[in-house]
N, C-alpha and C. Protein backbone atom coordinates (compact mmCIF):
# COMPACT_ATOMS: atom_id res chain seq x y z
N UNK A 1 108.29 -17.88 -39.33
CA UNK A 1 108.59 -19.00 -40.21
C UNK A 1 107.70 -18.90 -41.45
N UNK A 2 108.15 -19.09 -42.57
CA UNK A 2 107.91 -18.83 -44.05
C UNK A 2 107.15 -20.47 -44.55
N UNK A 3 105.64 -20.17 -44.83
CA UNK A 3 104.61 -21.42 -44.88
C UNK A 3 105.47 -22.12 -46.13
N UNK A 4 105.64 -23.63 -46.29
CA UNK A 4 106.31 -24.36 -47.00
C UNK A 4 105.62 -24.31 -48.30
N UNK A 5 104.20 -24.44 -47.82
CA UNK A 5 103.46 -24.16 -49.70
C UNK A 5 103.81 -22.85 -50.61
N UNK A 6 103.46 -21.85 -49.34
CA UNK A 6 103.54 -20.32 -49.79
C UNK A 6 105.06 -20.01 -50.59
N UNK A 7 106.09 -20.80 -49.85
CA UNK A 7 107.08 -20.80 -50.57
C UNK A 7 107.71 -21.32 -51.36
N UNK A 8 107.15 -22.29 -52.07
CA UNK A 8 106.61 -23.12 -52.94
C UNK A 8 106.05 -22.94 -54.44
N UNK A 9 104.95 -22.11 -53.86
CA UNK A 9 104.19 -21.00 -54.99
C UNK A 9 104.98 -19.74 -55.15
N UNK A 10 105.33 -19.28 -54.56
CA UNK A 10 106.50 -18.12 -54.96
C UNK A 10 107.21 -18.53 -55.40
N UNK A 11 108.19 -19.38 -55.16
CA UNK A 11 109.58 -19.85 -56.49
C UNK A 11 108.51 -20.35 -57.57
N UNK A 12 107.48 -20.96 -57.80
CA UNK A 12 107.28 -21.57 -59.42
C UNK A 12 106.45 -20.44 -60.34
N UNK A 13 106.13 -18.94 -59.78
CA UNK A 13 105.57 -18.16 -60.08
C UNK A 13 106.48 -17.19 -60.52
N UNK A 14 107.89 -17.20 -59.65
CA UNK A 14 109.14 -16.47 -60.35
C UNK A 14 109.87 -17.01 -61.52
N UNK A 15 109.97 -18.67 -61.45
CA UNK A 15 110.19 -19.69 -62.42
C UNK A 15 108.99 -19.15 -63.84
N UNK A 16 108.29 -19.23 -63.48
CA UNK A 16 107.31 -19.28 -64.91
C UNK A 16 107.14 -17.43 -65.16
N UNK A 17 107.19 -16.17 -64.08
CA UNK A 17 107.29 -14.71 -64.73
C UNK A 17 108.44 -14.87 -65.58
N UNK A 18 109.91 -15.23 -65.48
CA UNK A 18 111.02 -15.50 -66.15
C UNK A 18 110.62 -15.82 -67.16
N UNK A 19 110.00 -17.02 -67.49
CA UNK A 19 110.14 -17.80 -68.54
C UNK A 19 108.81 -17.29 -69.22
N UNK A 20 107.66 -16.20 -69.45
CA UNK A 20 106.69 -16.01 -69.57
C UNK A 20 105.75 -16.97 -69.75
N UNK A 21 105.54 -17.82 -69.00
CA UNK A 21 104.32 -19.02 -69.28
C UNK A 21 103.58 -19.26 -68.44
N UNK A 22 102.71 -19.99 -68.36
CA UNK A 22 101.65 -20.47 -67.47
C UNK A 22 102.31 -21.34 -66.25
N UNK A 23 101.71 -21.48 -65.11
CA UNK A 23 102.01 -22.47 -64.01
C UNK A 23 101.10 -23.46 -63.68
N UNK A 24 100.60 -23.95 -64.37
CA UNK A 24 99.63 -25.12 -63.87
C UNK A 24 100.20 -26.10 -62.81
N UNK A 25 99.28 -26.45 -62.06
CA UNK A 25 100.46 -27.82 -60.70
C UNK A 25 99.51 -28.66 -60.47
N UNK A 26 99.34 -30.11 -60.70
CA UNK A 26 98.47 -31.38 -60.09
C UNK A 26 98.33 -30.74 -59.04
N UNK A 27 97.78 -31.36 -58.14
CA UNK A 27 98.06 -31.70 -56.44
C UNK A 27 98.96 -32.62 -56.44
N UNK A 28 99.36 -34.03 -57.38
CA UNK A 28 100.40 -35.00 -56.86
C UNK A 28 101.53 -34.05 -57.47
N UNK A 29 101.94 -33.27 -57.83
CA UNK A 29 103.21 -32.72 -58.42
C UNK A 29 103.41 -31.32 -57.17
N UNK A 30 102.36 -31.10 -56.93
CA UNK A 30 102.98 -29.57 -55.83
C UNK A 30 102.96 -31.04 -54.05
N UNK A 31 102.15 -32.06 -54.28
CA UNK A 31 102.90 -32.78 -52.93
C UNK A 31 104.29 -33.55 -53.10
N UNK A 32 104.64 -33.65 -54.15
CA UNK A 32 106.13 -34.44 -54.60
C UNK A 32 106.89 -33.44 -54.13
N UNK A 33 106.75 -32.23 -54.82
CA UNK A 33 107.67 -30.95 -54.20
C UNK A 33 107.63 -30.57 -52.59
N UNK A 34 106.67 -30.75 -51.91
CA UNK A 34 106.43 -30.48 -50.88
C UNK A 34 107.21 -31.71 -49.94
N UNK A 35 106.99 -32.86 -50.19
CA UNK A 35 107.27 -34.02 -49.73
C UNK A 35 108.42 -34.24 -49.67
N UNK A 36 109.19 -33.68 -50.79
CA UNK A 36 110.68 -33.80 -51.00
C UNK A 36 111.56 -33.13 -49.92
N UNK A 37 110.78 -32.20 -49.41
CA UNK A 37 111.62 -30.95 -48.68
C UNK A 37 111.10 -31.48 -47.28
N UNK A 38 110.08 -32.38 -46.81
CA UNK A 38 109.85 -33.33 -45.66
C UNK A 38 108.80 -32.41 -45.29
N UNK A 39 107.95 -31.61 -46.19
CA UNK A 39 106.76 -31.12 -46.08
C UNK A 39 105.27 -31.79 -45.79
N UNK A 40 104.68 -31.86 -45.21
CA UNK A 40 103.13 -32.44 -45.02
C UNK A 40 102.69 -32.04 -46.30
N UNK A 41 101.57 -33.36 -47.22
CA UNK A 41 100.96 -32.75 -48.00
C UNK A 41 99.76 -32.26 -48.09
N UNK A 42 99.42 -31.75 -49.54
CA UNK A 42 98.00 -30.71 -49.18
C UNK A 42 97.05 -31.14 -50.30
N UNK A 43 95.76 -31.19 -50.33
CA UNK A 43 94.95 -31.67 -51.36
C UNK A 43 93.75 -30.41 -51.46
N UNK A 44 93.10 -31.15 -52.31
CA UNK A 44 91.91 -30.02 -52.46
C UNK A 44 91.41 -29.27 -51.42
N UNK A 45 90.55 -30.12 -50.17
CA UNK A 45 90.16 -29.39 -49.25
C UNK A 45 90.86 -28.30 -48.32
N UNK A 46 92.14 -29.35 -48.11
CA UNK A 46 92.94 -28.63 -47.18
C UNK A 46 93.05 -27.28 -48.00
N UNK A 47 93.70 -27.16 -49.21
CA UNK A 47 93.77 -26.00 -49.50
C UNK A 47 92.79 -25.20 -50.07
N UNK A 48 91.74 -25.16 -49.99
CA UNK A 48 90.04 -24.90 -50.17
C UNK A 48 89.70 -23.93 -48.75
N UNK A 49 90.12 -24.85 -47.50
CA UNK A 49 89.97 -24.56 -46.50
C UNK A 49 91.25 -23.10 -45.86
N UNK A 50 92.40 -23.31 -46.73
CA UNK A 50 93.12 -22.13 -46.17
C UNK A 50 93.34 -20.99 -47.48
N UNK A 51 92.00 -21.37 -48.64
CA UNK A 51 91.98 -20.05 -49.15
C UNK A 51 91.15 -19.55 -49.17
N UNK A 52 90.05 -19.51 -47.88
CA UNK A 52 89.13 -18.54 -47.04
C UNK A 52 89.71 -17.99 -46.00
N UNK A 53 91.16 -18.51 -45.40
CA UNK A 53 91.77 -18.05 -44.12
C UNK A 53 92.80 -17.22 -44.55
N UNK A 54 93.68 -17.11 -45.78
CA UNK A 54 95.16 -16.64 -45.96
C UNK A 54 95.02 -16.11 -47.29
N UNK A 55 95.27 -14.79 -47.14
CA UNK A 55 94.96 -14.05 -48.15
C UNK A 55 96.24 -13.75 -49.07
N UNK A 56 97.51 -14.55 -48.86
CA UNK A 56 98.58 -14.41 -49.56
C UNK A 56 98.27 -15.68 -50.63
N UNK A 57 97.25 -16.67 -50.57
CA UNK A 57 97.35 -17.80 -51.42
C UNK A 57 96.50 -17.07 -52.40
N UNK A 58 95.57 -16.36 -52.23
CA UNK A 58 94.68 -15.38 -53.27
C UNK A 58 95.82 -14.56 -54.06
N UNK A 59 96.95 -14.23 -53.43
CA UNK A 59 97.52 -13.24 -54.23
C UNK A 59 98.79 -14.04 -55.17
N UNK A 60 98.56 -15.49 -55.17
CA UNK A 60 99.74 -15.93 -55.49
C UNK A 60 98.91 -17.54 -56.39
N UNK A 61 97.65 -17.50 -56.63
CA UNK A 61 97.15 -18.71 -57.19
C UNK A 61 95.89 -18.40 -57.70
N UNK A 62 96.07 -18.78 -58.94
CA UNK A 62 94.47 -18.06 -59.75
C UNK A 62 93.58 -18.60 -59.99
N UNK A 63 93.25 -19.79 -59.91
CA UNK A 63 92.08 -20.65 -59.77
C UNK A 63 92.92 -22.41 -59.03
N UNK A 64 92.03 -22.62 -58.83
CA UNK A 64 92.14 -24.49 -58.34
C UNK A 64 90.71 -25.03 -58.56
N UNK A 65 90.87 -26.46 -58.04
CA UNK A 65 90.14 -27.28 -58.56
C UNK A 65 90.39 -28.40 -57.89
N UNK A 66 89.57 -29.67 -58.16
CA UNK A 66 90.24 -31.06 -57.54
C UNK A 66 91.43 -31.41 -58.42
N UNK A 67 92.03 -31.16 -59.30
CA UNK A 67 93.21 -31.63 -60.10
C UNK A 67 94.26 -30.83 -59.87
N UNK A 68 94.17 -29.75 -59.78
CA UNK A 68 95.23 -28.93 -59.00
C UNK A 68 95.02 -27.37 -58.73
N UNK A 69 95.95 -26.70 -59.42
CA UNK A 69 96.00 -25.28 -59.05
C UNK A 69 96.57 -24.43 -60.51
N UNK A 70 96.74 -23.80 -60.82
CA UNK A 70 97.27 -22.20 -61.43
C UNK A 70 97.41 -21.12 -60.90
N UNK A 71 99.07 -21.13 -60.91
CA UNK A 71 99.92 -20.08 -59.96
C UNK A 71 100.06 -18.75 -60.88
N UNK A 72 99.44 -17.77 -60.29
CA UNK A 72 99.31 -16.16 -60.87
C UNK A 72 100.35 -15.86 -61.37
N UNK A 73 100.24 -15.72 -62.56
CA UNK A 73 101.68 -15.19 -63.42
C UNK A 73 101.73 -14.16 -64.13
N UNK A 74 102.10 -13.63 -65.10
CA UNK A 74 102.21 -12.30 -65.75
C UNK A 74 101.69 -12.62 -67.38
N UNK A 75 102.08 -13.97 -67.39
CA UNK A 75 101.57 -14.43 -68.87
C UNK A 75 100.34 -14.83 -69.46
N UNK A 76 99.80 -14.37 -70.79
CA UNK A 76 98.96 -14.25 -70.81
C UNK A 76 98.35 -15.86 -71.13
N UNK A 77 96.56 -15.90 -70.85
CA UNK A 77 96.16 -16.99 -70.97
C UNK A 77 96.27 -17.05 -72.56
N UNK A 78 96.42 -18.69 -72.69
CA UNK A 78 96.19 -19.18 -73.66
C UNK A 78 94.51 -19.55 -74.33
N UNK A 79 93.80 -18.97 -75.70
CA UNK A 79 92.64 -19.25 -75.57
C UNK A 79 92.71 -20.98 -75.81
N UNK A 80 91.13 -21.38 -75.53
CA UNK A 80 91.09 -23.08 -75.66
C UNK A 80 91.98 -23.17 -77.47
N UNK A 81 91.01 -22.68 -78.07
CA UNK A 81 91.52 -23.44 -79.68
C UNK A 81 93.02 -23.02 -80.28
N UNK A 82 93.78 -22.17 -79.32
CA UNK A 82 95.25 -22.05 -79.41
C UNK A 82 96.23 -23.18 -78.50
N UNK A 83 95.46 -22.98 -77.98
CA UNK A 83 96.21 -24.12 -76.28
C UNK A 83 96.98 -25.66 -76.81
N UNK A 84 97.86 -25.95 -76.75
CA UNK A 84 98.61 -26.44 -77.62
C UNK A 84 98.58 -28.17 -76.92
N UNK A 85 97.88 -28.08 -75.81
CA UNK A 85 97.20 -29.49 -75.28
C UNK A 85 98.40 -29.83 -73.68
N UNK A 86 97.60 -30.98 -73.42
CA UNK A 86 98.46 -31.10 -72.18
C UNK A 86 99.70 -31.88 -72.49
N UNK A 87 99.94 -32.37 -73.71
CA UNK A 87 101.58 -32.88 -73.66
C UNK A 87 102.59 -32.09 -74.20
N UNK A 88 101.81 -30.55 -74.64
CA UNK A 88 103.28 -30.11 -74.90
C UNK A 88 103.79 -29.43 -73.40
N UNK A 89 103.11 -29.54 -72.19
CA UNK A 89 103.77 -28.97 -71.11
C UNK A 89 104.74 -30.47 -70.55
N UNK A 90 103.72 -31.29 -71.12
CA UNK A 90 105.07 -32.90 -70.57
C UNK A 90 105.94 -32.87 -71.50
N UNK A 91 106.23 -32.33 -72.88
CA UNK A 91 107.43 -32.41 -73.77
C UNK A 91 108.28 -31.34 -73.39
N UNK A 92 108.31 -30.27 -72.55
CA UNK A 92 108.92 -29.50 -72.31
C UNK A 92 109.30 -29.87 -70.76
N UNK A 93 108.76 -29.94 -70.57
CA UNK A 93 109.48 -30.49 -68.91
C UNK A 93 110.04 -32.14 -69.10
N UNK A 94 109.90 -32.73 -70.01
CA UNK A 94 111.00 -33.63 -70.32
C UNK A 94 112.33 -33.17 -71.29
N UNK A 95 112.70 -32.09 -72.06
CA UNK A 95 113.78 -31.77 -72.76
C UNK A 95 114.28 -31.14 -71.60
N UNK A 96 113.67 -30.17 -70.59
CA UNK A 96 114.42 -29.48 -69.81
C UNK A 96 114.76 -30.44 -68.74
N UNK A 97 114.43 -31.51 -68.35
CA UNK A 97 115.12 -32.50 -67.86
C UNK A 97 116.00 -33.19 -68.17
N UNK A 98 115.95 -33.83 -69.40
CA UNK A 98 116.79 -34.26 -70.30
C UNK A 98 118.25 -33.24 -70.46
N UNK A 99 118.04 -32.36 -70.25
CA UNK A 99 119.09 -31.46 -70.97
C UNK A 99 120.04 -31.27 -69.12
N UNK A 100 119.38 -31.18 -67.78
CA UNK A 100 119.82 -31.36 -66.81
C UNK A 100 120.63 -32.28 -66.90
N UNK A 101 120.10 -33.49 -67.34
CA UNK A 101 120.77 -34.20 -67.14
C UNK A 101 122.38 -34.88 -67.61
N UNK A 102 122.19 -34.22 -68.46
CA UNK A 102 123.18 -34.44 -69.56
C UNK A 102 124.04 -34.06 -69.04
């Protein structure tokens, strides 16, 4: 059986190689996804605690933190004084919603 996070982080890491961009994830946005699918959720520790045990979350997540995670991608980092701030990743995930919806 295929771990619900692990597969989780693989689709938004194929989602963002496609699209060449970064994957940043809260913890409340990768447990919404998780939750949705009737997944248990996961927070800092828990997943703190299974990335000393599981060496596929090393190969698939490039740093975390208490706010969330960054899923290993192909694209390159953005430096700080280019980085275009945290609402242009909420203006883009609202047009591409918007445009779903339509």
């Amino acid at each position: 059986m295929v771990d619900p996070l692990v597969m989780l982080l693989r689709d938004l890491q194929s989602a963002a190689n496609r699209q060449h961009i970064q994957s940043p994830m809260t913890w409340r946005a990768i447990n919404q996804a998780l939750s949705s699918q009737g997944n248990p959720e996961i927070g800092y520790d828990e997943f703190a605690a299974r990335w000393d045990k599981e060496p596929m979350l090393k190969q698939l997540v490039d740093r975390f933190d208490g706010h969330g995670l960054v899923v290993k991608t192909k694209a390159k980092e953005v430096p700080a004084h280019g980085h275009k701030g945290p609402d242009a990743m909420g203006q883009m995930a609202k047009r591409a919603t918007d445009k779903a919806f339509k």
